[in-house]
PDB file of N, CA and C in Angstrom:
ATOM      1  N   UNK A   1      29.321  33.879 -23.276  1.00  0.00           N
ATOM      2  CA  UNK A   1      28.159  33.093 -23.544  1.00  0.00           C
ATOM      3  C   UNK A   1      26.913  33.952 -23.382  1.00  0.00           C
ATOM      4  N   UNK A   2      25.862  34.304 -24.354  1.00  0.00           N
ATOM      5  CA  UNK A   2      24.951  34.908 -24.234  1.00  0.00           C
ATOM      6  C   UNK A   2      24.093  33.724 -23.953  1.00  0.00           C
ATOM      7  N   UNK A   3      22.824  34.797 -23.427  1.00  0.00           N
ATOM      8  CA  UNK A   3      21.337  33.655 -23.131  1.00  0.00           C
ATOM      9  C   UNK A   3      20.792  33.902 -24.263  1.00  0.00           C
ATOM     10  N   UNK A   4      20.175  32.817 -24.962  1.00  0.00           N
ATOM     11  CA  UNK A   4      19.316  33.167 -26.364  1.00  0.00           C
ATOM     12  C   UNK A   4      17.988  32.210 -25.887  1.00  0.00           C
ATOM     13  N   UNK A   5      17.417  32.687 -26.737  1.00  0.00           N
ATOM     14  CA  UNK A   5      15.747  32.164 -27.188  1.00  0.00           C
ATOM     15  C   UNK A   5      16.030  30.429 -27.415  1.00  0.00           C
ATOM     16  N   UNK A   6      16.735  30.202 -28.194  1.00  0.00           N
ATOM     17  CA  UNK A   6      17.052  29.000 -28.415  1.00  0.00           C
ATOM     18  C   UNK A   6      17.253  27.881 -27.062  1.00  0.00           C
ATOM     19  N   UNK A   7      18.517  28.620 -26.241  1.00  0.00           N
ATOM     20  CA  UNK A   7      18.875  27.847 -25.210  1.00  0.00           C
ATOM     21  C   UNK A   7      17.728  27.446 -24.362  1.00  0.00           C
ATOM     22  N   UNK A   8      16.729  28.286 -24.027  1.00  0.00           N
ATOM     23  CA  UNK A   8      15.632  27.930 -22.853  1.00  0.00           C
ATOM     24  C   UNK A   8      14.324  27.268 -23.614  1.00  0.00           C
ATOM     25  N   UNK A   9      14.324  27.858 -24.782  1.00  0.00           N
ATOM     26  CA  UNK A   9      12.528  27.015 -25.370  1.00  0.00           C
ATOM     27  C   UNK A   9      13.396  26.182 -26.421  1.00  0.00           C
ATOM     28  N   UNK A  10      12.270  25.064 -26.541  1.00  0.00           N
ATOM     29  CA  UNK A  10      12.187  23.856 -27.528  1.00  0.00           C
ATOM     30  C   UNK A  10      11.447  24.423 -28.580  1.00  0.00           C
ATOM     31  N   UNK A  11      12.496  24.765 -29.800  1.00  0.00           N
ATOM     32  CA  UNK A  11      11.706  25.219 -30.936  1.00  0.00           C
ATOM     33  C   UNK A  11      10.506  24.078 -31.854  1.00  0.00           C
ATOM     34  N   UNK A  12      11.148  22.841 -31.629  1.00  0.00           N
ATOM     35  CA  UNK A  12      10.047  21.930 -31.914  1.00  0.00           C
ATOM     36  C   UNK A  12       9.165  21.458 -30.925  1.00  0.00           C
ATOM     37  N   UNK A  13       8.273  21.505 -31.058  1.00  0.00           N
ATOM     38  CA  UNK A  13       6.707  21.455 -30.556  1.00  0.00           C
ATOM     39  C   UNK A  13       6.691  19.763 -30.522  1.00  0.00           C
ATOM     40  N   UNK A  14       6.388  19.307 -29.713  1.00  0.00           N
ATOM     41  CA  UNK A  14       5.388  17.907 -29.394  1.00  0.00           C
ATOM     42  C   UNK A  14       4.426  17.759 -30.135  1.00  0.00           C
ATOM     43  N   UNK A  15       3.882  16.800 -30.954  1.00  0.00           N
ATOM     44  CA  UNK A  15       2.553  16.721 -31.442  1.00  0.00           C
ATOM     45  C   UNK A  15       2.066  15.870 -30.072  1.00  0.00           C
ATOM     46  N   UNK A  16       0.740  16.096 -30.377  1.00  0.00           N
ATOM     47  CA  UNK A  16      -0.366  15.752 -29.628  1.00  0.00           C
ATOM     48  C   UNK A  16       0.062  14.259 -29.307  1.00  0.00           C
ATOM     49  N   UNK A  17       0.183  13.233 -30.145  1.00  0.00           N
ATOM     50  CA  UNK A  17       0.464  11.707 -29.770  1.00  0.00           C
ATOM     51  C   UNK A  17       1.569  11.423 -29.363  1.00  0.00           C
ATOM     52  N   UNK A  18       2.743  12.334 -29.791  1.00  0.00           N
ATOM     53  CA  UNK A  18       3.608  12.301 -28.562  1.00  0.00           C
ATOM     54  C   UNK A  18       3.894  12.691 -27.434  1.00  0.00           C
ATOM     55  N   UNK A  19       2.787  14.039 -27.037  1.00  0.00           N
ATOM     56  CA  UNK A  19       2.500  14.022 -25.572  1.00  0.00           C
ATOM     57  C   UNK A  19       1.781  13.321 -24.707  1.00  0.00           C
ATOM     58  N   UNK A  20       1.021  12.530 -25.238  1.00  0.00           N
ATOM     59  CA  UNK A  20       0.306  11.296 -25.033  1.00  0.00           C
ATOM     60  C   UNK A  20       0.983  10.146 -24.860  1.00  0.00           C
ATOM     61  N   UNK A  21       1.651   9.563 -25.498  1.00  0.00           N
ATOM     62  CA  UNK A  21       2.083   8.445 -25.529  1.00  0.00           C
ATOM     63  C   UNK A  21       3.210   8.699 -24.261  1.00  0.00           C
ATOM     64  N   UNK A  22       4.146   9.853 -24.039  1.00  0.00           N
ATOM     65  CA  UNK A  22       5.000  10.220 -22.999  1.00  0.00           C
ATOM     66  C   UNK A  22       4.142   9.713 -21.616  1.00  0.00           C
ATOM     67  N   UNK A  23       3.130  10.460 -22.325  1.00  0.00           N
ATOM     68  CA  UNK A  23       2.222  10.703 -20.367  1.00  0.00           C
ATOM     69  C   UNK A  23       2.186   8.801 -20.249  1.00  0.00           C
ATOM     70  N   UNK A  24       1.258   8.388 -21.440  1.00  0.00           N
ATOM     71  CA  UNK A  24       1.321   6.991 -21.220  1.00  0.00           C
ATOM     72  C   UNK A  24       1.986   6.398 -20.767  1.00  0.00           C
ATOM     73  N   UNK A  25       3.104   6.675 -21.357  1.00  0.00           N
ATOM     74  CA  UNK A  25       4.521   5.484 -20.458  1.00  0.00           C
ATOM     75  C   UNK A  25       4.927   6.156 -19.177  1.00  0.00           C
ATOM     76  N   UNK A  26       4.914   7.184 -19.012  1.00  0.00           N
ATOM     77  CA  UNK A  26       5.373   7.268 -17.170  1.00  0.00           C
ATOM     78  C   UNK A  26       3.907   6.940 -16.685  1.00  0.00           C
ATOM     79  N   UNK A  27       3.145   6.680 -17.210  1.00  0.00           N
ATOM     80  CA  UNK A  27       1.865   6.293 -16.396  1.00  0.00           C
ATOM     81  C   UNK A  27       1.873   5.044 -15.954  1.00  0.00           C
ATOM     82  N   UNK A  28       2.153   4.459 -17.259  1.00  0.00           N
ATOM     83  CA  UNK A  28       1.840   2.869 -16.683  1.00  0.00           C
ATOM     84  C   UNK A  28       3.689   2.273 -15.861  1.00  0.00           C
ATOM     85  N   UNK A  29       4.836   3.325 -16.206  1.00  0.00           N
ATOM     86  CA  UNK A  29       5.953   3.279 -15.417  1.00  0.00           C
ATOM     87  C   UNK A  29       5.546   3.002 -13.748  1.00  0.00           C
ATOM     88  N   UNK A  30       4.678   4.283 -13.218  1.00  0.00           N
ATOM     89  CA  UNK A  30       4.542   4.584 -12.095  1.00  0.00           C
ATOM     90  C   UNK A  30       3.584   3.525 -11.350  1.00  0.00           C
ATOM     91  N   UNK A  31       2.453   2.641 -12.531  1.00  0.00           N
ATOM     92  CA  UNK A  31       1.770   1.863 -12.026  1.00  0.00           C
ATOM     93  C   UNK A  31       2.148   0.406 -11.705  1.00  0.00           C
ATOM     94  N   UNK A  32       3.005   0.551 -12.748  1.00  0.00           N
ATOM     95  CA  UNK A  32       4.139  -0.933 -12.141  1.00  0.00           C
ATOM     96  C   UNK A  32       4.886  -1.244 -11.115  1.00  0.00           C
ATOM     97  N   UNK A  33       5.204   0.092 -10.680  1.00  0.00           N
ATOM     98  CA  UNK A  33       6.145   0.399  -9.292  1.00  0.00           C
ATOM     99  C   UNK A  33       5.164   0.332  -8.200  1.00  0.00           C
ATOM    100  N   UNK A  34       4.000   0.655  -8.230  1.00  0.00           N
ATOM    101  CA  UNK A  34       3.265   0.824  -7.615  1.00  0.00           C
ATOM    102  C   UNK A  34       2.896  -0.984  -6.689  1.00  0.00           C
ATOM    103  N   UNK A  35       2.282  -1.679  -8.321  1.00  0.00           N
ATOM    104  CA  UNK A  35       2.153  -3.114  -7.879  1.00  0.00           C
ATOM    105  C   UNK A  35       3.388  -4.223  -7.422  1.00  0.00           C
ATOM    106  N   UNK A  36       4.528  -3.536  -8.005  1.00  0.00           N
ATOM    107  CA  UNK A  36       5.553  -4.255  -7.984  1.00  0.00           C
ATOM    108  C   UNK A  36       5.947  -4.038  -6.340  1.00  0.00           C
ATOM    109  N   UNK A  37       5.558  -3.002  -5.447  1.00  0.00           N
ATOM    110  CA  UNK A  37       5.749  -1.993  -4.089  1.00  0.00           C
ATOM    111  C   UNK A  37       4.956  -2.974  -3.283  1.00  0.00           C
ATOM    112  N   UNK A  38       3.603  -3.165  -4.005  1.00  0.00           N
ATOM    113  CA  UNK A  38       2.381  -3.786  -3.152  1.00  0.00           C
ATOM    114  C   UNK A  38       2.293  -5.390  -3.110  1.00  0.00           C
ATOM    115  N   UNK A  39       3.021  -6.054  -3.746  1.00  0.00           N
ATOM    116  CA  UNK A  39       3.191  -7.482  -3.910  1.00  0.00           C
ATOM    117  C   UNK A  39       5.034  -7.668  -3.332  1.00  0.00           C
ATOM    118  N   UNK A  40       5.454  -7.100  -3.154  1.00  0.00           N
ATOM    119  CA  UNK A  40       6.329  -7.344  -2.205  1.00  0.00           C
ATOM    120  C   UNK A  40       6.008  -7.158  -0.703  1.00  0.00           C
ATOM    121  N   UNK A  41       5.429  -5.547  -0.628  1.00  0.00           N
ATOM    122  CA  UNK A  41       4.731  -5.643   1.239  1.00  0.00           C
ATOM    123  C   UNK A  41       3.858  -6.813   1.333  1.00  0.00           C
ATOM    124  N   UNK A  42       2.977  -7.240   0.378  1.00  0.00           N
ATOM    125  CA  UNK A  42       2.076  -8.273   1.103  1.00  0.00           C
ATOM    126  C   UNK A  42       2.744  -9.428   1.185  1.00  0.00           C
ATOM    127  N   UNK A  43       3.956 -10.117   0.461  1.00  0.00           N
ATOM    128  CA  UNK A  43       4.672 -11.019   0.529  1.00  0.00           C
ATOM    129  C   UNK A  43       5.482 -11.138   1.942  1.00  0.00           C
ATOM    130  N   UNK A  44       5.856  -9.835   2.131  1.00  0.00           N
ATOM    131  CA  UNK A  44       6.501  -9.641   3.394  1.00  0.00           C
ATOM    132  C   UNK A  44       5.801  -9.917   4.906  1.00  0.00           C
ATOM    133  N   UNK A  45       4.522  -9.543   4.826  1.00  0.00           N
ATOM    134  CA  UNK A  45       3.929  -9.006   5.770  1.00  0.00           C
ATOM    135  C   UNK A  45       3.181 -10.943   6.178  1.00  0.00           C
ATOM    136  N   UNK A  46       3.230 -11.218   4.448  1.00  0.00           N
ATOM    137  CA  UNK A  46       2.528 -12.902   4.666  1.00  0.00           C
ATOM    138  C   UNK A  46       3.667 -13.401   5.642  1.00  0.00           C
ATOM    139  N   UNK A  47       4.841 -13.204   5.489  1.00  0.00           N
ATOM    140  CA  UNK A  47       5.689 -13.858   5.622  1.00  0.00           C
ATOM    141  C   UNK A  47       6.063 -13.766   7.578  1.00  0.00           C
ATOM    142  N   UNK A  48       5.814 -12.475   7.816  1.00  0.00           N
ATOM    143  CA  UNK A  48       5.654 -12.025   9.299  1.00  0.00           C
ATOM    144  C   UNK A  48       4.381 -12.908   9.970  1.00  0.00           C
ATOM    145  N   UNK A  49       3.568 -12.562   9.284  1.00  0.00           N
ATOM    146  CA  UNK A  49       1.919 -13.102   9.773  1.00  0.00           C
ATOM    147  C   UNK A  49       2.024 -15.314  10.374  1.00  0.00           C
ATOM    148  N   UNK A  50       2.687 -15.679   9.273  1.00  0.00           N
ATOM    149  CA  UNK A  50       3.061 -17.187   9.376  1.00  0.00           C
ATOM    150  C   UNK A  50       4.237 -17.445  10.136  1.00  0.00           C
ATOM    151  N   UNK A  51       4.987 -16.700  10.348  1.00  0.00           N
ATOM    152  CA  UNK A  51       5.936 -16.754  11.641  1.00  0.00           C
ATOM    153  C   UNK A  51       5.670 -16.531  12.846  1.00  0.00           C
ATOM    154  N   UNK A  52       4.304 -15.497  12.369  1.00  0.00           N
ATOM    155  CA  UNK A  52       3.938 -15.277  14.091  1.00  0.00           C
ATOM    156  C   UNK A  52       2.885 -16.596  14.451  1.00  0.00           C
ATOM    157  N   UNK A  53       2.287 -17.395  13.814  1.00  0.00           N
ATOM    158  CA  UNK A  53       1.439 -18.068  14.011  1.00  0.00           C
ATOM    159  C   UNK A  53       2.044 -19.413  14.303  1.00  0.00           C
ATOM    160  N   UNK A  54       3.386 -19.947  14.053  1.00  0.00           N
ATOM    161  CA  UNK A  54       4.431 -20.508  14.069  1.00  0.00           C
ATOM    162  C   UNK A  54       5.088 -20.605  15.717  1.00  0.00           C
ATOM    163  N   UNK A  55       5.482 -19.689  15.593  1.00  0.00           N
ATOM    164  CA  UNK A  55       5.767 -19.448  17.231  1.00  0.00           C
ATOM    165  C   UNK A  55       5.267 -18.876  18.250  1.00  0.00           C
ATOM    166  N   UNK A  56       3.400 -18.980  18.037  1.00  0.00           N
ATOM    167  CA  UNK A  56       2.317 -18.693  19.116  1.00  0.00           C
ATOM    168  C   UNK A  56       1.698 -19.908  19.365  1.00  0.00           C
ATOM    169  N   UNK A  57       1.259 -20.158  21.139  1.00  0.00           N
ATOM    170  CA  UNK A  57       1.402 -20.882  21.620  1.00  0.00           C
ATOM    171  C   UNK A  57      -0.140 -21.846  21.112  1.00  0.00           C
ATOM    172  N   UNK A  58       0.106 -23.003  20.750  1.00  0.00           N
ATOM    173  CA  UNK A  58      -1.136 -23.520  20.271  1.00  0.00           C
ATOM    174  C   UNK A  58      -1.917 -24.271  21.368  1.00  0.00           C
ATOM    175  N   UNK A  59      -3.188 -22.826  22.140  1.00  0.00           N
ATOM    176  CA  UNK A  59      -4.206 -23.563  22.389  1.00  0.00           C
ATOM    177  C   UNK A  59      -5.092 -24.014  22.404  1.00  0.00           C
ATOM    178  N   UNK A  60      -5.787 -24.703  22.921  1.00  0.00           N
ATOM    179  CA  UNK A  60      -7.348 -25.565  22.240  1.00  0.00           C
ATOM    180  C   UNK A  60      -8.235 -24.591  22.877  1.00  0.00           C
ATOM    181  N   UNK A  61      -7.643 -23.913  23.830  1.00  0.00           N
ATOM    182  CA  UNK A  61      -8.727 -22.914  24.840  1.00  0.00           C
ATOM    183  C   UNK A  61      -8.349 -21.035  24.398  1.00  0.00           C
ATOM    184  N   UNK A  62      -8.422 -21.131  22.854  1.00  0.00           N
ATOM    185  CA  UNK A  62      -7.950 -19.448  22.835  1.00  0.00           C
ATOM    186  C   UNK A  62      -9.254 -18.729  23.164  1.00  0.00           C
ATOM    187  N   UNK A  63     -10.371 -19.333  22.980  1.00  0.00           N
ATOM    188  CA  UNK A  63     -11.274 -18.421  23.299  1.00  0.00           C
ATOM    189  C   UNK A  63     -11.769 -17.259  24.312  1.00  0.00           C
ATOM    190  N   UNK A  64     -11.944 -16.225  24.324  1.00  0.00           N
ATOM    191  CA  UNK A  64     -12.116 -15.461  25.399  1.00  0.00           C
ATOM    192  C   UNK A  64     -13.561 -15.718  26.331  1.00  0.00           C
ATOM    193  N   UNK A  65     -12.972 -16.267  27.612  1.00  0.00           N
ATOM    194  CA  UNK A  65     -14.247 -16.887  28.705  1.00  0.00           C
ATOM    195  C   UNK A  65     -14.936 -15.790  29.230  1.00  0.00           C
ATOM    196  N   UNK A  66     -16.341 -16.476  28.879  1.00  0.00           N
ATOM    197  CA  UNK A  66     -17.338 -15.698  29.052  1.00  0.00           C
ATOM    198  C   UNK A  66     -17.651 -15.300  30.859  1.00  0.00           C
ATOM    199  N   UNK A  67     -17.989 -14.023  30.596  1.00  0.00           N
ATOM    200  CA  UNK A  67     -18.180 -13.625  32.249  1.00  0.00           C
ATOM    201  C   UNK A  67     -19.357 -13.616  32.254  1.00  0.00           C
ATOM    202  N   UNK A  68     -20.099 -13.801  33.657  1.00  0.00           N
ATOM    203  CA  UNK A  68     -21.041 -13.795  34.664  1.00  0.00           C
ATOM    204  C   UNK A  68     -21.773 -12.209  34.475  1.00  0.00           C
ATOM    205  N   UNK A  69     -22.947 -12.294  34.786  1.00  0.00           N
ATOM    206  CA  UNK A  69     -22.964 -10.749  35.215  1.00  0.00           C
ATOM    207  C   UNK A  69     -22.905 -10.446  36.484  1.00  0.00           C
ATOM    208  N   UNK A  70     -22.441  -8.772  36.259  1.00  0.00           N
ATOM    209  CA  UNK A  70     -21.900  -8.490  37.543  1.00  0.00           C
ATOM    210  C   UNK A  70     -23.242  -8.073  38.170  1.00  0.00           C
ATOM    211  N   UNK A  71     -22.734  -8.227  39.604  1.00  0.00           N
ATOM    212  CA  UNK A  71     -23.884  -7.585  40.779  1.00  0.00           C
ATOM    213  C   UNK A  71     -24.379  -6.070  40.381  1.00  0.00           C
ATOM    214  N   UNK A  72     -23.607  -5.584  39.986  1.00  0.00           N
ATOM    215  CA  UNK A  72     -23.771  -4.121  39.926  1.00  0.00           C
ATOM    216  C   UNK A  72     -25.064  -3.995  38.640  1.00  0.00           C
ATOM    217  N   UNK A  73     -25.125  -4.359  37.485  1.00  0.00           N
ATOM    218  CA  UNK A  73     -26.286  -4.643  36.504  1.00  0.00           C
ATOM    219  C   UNK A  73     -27.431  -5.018  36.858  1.00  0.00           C
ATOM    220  N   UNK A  74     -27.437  -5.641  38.027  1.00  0.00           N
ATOM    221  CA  UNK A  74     -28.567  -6.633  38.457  1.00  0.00           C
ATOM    222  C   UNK A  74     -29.049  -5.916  39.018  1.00  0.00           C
ATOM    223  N   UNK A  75     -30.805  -5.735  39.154  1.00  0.00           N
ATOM    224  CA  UNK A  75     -31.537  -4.837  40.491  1.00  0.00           C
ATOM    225  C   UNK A  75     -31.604  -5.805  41.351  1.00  0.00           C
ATOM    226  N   UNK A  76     -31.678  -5.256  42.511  1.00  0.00           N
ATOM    227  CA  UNK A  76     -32.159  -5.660  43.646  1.00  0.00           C
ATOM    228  C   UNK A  76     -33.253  -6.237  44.023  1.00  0.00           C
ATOM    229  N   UNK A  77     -33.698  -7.508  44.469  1.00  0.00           N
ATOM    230  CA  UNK A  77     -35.453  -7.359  44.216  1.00  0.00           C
ATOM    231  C   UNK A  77     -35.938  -6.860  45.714  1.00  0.00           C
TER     232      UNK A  77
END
């Protein structure tokens, strides 16, 4: 088996709109995967988020109670 010219280059050339249209379709390939990637994590993540809110404890007092000031801030008179 020899190596020839043939075996390694593509003697026919791409025109211009079919290197285009190639790029096009793995473009919008990769952008589908992309959204198709990102609407499943957020589905998922909804789905974590409402379970956790589900089985956290419901109180009327979640607020964080306000503190006093401390002695130490205060001058002395």
């Amino acid at each position: 088996m020899t190596a020839t010219k043939e075996k390694f280059f593509n003697a026919a050339k791409l025109s211009a709109q079919d290197k285009a249209a190639a790029t096009d379709h793995t473009a919008r390939a990769i952008i589908a995967a992309e959204l198709s990637e990102r609407e499943r994590k957020t589905e998922r993540l909804k789905a974590l988020r409402l379970q956790q809110a589900a089985s956290a404890p419901a109180d009327s007092d979640a607020s964080p109670k306000k503190r006093g000031r401390s002695s130490k801030s205060s001058p002395k008179p």
